[in-house]
Protein backbone atom coordinates (compact mmCIF):
# COMPACT_ATOMS: atom_id res chain seq x y z
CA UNK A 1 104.02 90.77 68.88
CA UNK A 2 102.53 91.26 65.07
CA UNK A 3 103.81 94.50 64.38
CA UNK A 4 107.34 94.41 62.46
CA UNK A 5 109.20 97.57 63.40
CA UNK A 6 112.46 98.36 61.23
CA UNK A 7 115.54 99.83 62.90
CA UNK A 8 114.82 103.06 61.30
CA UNK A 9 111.62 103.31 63.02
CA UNK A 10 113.46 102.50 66.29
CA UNK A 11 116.00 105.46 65.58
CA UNK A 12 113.22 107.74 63.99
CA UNK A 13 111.45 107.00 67.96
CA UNK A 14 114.42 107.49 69.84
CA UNK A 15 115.31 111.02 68.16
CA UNK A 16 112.44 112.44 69.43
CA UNK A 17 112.84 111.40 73.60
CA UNK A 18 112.77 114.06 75.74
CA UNK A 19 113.90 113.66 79.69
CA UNK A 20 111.39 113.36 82.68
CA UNK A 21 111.40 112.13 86.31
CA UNK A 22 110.08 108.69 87.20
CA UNK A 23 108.78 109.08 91.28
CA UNK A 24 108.11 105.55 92.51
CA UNK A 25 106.49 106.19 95.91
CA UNK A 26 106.52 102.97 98.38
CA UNK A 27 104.35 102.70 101.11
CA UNK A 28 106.14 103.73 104.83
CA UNK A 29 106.13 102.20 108.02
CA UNK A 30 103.78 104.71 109.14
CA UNK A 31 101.15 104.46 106.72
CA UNK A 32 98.61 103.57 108.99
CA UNK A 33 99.28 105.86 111.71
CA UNK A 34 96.59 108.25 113.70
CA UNK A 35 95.24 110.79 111.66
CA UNK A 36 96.54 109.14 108.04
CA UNK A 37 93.20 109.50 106.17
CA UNK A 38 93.89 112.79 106.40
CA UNK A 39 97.19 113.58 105.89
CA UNK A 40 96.83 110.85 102.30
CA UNK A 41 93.81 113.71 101.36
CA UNK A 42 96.41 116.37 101.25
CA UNK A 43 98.77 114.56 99.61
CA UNK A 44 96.25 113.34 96.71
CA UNK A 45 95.53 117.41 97.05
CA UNK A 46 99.37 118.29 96.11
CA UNK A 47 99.52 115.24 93.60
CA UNK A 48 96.28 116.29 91.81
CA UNK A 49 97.60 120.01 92.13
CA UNK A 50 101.16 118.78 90.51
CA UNK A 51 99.17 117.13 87.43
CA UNK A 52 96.85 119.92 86.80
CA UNK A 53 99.91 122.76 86.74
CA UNK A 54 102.15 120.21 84.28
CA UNK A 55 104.51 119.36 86.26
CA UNK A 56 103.35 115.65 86.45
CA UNK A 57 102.38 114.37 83.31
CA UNK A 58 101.16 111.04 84.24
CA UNK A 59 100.06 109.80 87.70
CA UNK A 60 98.98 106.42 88.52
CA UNK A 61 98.16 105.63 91.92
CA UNK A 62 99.04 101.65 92.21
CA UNK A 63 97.12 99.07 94.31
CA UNK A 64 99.45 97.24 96.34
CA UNK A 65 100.88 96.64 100.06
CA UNK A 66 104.09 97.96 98.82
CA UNK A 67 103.94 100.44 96.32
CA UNK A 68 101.44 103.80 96.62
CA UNK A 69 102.26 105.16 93.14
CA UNK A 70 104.50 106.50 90.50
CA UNK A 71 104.41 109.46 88.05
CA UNK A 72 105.91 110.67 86.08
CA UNK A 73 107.30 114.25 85.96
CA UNK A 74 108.31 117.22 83.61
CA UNK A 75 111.21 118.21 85.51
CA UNK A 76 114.64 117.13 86.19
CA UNK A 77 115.65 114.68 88.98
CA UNK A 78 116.78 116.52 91.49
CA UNK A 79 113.53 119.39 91.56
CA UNK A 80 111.45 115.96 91.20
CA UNK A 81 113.06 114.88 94.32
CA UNK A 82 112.76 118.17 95.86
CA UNK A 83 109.49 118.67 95.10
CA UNK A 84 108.50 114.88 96.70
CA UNK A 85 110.41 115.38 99.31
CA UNK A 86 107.75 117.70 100.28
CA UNK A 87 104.82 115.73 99.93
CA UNK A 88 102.88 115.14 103.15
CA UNK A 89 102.96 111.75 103.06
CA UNK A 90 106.80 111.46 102.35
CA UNK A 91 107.61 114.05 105.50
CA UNK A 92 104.94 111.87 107.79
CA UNK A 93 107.08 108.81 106.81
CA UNK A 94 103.59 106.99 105.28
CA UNK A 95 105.23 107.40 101.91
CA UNK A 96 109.10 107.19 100.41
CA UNK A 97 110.25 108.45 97.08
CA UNK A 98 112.60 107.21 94.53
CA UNK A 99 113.18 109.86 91.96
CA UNK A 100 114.43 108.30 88.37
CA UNK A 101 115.77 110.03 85.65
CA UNK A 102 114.20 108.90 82.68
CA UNK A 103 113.22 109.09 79.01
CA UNK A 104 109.45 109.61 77.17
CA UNK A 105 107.85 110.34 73.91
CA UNK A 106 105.78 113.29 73.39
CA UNK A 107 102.35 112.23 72.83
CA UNK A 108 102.31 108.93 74.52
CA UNK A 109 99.12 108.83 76.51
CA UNK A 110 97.19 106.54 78.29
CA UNK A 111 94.62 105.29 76.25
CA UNK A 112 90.93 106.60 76.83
């Protein structure tokens, strides 16, 4: 860490958070049941979809045997969880989805 940061500059931050959604989707025990190529394309579809409209603002699919992805999302919890809930992959049971509140910074970004 070479970059001093005074208390101020913490506070300055932390005035400006604003409250999102953190989904943590784990791979299922169905995940490689018949016929999941296809029911993963539509739910890449509806993530995609969900990122181009705004209402995820970051998605990051995650390389792993237990975790498929998290992103996170403009709205509050509970829609969040609604909205997951009907992902294809959640209902097939290939996917579940913990739904965080949480706190961002306008303008983070993944860097280019």
């Amino acid at each position: 860490m070479s970059i001093s940061v005074t208390d101020e500059q913490i506070q300055a931050l932390a005035a400006t958070a604003k409250p999102y959604s953190l989904a943590i989707l784990q791979w299922g025990p169905k995940r490689t049941m018949d016929g999941a190529d296809a029911v993963e394309l539509e739910h890449q579809r509806r993530m995609v979809s969900l990122r181009a409209d705004g209402t995820i603002a970051v998605l990051c699919p995650v390389v792993s045997d237990t975790v498929a992805g998290v992103a996170i999302m403009t709205v509050p919890a509970g829609e969040a969880a609604e909205i997951m809930a009907g992902d294809p992959c959640v209902q097939a049971g290939m996917m579940r989805c913990e739904v965080l509140p949480c706190h961002g910074f306008p303008g983070d970004a993944i860097p280019a």
